[in-house]
N, C-alpha and C. Protein backbone atom coordinates (compact mmCIF):
# COMPACT_ATOMS: atom_id res chain seq x y z
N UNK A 1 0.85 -1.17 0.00
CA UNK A 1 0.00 0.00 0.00
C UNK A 1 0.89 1.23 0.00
N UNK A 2 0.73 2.18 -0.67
CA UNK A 2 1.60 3.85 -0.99
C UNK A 2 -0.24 4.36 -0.85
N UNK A 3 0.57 5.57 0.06
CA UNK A 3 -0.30 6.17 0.31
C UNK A 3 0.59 7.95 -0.20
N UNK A 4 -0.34 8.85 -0.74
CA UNK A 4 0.34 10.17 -0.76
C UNK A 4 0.60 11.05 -0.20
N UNK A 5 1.33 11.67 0.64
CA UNK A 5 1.26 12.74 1.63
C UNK A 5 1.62 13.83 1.32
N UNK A 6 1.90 14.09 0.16
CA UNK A 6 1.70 15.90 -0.53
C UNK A 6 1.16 15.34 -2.20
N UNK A 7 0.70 16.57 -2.80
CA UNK A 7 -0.09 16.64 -4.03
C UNK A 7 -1.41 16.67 -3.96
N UNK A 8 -2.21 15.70 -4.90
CA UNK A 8 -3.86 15.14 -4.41
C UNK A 8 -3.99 13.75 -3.96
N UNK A 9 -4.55 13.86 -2.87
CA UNK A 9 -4.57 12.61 -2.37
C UNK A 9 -5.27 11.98 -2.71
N UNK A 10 -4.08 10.34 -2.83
CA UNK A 10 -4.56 8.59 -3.24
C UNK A 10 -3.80 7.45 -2.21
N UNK A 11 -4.34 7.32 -2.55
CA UNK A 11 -4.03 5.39 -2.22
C UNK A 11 -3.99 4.44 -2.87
N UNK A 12 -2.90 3.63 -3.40
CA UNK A 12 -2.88 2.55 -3.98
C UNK A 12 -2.32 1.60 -3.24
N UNK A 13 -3.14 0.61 -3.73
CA UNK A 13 -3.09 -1.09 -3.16
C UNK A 13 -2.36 -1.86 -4.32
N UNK A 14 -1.44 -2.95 -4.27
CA UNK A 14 -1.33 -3.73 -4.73
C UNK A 14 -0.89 -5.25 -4.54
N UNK A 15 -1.64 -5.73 -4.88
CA UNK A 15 -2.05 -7.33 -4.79
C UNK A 15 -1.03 -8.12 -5.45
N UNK A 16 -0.62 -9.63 -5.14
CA UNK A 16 0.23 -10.29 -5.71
C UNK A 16 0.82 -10.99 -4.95
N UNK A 17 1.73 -11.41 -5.22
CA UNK A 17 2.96 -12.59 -4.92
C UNK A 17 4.09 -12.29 -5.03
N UNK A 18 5.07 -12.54 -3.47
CA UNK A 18 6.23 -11.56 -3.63
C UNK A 18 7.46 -12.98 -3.32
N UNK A 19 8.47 -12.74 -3.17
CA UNK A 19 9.95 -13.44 -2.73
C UNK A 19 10.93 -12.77 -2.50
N UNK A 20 11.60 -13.39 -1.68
CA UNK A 20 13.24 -12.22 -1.08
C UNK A 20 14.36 -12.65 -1.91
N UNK A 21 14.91 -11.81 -2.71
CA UNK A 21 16.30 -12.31 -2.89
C UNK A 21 17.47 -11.49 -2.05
N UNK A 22 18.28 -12.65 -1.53
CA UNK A 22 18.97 -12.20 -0.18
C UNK A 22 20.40 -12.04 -1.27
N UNK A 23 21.76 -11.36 -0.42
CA UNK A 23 22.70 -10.71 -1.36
C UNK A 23 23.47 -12.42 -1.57
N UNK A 24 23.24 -13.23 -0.74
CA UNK A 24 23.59 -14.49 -1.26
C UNK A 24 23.04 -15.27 -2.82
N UNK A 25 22.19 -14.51 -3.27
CA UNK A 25 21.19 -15.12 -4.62
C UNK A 25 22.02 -14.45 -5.62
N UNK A 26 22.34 -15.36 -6.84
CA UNK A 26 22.61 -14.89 -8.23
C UNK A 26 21.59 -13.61 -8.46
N UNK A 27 20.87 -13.86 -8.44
CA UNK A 27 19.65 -12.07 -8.65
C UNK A 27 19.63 -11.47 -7.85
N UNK A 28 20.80 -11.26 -6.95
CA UNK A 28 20.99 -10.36 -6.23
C UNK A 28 21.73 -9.28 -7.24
N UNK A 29 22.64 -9.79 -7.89
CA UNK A 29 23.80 -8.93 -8.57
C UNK A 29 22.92 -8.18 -9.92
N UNK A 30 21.69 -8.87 -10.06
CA UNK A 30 21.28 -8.17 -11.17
C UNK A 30 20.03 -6.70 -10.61
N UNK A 31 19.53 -7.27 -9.45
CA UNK A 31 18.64 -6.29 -8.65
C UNK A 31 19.26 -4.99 -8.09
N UNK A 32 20.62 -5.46 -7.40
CA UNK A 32 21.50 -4.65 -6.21
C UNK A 32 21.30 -2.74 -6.83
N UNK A 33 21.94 -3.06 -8.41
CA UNK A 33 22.25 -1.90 -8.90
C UNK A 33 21.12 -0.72 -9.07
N UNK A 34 19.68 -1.48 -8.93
CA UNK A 34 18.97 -0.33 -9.26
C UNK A 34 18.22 -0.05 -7.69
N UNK A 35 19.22 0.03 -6.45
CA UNK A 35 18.61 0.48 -5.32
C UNK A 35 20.08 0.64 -4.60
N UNK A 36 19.90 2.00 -3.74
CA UNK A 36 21.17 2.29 -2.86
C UNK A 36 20.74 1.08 -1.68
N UNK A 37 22.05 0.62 -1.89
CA UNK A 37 22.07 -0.84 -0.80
C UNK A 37 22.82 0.02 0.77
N UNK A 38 22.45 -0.33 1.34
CA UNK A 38 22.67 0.40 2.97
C UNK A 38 23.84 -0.78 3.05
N UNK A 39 24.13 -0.71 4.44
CA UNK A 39 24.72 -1.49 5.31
C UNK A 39 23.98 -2.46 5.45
N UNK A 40 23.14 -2.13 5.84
CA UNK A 40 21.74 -2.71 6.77
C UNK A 40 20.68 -3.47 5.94
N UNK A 41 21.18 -3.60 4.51
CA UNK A 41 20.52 -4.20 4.13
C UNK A 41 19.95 -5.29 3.89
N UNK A 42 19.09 -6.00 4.16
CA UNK A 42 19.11 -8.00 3.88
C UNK A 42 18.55 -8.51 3.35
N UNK A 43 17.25 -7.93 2.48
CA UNK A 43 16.96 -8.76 1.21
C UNK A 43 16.05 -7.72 0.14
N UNK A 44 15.98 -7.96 -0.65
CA UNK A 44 15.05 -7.38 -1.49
C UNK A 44 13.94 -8.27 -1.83
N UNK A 45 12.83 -7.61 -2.08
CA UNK A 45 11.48 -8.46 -1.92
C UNK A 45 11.20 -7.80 -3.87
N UNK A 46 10.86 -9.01 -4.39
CA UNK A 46 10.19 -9.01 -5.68
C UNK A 46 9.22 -9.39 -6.07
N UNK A 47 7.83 -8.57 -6.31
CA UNK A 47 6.66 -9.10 -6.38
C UNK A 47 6.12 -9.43 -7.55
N UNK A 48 5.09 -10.12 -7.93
CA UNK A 48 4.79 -9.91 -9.06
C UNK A 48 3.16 -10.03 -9.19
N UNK A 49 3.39 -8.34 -9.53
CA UNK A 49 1.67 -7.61 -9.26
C UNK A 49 1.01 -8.25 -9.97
N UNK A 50 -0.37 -8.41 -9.46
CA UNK A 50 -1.88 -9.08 -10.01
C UNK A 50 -3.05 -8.45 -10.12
N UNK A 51 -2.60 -7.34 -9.30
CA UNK A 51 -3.73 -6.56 -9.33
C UNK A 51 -3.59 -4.92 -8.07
N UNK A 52 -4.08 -4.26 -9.10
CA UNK A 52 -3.78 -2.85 -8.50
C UNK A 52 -5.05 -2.47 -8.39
N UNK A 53 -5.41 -1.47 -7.15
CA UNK A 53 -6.43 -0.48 -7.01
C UNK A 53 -6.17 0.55 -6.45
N UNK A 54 -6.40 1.30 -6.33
CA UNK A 54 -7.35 2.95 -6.27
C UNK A 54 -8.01 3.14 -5.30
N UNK A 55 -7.73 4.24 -4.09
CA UNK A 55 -9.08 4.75 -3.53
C UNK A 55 -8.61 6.03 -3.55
N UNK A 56 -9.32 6.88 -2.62
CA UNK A 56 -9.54 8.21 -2.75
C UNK A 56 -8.18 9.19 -2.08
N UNK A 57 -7.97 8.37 -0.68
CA UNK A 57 -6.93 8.90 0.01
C UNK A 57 -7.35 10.27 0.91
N UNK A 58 -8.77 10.88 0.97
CA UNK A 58 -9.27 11.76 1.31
C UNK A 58 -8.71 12.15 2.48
N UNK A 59 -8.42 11.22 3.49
CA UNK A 59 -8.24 11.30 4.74
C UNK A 59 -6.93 11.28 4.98
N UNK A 60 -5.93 10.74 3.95
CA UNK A 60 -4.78 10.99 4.83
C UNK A 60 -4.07 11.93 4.80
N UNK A 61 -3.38 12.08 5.74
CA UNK A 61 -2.81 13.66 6.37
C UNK A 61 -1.52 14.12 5.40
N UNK A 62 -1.46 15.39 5.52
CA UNK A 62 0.03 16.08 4.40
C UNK A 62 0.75 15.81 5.18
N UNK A 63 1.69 15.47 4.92
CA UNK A 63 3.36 15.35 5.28
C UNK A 63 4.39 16.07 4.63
N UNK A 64 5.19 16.53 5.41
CA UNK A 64 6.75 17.80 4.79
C UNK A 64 7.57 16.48 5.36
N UNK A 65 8.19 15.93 3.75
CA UNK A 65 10.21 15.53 3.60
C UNK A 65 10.80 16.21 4.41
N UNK A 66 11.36 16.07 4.86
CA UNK A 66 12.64 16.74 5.28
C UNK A 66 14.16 16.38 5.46
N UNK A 67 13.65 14.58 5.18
CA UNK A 67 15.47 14.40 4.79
C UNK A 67 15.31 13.06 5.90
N UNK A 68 16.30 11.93 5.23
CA UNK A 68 16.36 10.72 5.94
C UNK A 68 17.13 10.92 7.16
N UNK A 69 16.85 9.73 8.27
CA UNK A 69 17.88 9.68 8.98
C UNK A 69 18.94 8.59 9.23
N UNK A 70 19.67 9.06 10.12
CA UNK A 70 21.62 8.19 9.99
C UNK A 70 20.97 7.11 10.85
N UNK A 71 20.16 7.31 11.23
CA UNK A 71 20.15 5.85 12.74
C UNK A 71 20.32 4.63 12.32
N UNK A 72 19.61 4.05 10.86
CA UNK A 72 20.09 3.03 10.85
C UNK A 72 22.43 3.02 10.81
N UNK A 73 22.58 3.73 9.62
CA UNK A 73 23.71 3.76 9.54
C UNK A 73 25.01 3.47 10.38
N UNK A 74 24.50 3.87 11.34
CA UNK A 74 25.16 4.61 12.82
C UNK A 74 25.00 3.04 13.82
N UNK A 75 23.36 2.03 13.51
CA UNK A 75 23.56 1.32 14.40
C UNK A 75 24.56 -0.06 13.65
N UNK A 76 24.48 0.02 12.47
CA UNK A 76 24.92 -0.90 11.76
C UNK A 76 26.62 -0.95 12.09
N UNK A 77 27.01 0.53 11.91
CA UNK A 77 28.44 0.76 12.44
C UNK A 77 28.64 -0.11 13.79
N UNK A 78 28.11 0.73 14.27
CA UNK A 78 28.47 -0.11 16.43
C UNK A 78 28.27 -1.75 16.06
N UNK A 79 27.19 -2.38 15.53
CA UNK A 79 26.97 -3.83 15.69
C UNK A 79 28.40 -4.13 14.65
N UNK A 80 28.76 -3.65 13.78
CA UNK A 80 29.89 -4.40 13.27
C UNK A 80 29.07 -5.51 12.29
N UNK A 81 30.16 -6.02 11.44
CA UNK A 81 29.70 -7.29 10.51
C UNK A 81 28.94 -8.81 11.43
N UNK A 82 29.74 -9.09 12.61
CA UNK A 82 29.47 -9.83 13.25
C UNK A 82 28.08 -9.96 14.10
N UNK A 83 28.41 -8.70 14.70
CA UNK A 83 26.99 -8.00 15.23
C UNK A 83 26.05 -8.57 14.56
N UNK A 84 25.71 -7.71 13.76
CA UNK A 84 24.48 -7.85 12.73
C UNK A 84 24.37 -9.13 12.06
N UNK A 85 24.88 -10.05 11.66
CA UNK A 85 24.72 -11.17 11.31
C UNK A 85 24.15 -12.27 12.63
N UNK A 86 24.73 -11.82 13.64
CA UNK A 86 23.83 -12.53 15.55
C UNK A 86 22.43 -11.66 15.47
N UNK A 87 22.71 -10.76 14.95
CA UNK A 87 21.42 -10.11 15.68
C UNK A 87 20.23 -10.57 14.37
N UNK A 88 20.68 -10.77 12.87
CA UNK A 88 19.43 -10.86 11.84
C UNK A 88 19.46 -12.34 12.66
N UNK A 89 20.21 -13.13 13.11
CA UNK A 89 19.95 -14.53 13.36
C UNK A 89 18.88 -14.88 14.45
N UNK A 90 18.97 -14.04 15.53
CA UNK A 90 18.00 -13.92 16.71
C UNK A 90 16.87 -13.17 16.62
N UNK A 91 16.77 -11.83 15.96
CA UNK A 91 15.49 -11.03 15.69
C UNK A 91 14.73 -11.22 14.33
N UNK A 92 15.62 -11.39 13.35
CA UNK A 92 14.33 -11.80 11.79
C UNK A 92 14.62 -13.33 11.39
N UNK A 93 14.44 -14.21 12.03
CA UNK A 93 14.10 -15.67 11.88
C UNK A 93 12.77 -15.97 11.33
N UNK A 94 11.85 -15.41 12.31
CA UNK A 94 10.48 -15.32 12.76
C UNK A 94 10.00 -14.50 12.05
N UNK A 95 8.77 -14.42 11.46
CA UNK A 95 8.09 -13.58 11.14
C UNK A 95 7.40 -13.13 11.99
N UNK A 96 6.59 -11.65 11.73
CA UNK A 96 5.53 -11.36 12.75
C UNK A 96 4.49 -11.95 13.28
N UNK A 97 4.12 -13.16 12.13
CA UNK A 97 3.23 -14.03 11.97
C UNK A 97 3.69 -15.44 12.41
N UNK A 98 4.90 -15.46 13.00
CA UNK A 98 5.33 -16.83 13.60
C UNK A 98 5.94 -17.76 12.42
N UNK A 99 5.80 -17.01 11.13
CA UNK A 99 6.13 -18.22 9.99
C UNK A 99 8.19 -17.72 9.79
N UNK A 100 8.36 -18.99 9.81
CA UNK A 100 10.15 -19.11 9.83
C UNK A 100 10.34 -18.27 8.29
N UNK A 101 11.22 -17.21 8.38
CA UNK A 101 11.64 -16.32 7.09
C UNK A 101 13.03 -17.61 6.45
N UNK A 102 13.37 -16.46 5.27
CA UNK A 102 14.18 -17.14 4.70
C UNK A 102 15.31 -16.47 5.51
N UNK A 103 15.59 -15.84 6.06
CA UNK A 103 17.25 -15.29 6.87
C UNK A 103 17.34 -16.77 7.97
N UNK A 104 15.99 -17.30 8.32
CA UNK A 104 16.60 -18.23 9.21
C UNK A 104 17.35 -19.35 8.26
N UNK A 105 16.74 -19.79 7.20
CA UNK A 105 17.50 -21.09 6.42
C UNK A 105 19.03 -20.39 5.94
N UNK A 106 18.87 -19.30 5.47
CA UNK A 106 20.47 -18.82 5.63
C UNK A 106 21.06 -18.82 6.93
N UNK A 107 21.14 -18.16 7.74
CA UNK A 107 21.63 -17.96 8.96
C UNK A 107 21.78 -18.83 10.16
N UNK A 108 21.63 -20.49 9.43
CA UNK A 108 21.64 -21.13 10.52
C UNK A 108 22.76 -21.98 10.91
C-alpha cells in the first residue's frame, strides 16, 4: 500500500505474490544496482503484481520531507559485521506471523 502525503490525495493497493532475494542469490547482482544498498541491508522483496487499485486517500494527512535519517547507519556501524549477522539470526528468523523467514535457512 503507498499512500500520498503531498499533491492530491490517493491510495494505492497492490495485490500479488512476492519473494526475497537475499545478497547471497545470483539475482541479487542483477537487482542490487537499481537500489542504494545500505549497510543494513538484507533482502530485497520481488513481487509480481496481479492486481492494483485505487481509492480516494481523502483522509490521509500532508506530510513535509525533510530528509532521511543516519540511525540506521550509525547502528549498523556499532553492531559491526558480526553484530548484525547474531542479531538478523535472533530477531528476523520469525516472522511477525510466527512463519520461519528465509534469513533463518540462511543464517543457521
Amino acid at each position: 500500500m503507498f499512500c500520498a502525503f503531498d499533491g492530491p490525495p490517493n491510495i494505492l493497493r497492490m495485490y500479488g505474490n512476492g519473494y526475497t532475494v537475499m545478497p547471497e542469490d545470483a539475482e541479487w547482482m542483477f537487482l542490487s544496482p537499481y537500489f542504494d544498498i545500505q549497510l543494513g541491508t538484507r533482502q530485497i522483496i520481488v513481487a509480481d503484481i496481479t492486481k492494483v487499485q485505487t481509492s480516494c486517500g481523502y483522509s490521509v494527512p500532508l506530510y513535509d520531507y525533510t530528509g532521511e535519517r543516519d540511525h540506521m547507519q550509525k547502528w549498523v556501524a556499532n553492531k559491526g559485521p558480526e553484530g548484525l549477522e547474531t542479531y538478523k539470526k535472533e530477531k528476523n528468523s520469525i516472522s511477525i506471523d510466527g512463519l520461519q523467514t528465509r534469513l533463518a535457512t540462511i543464517h543457521t
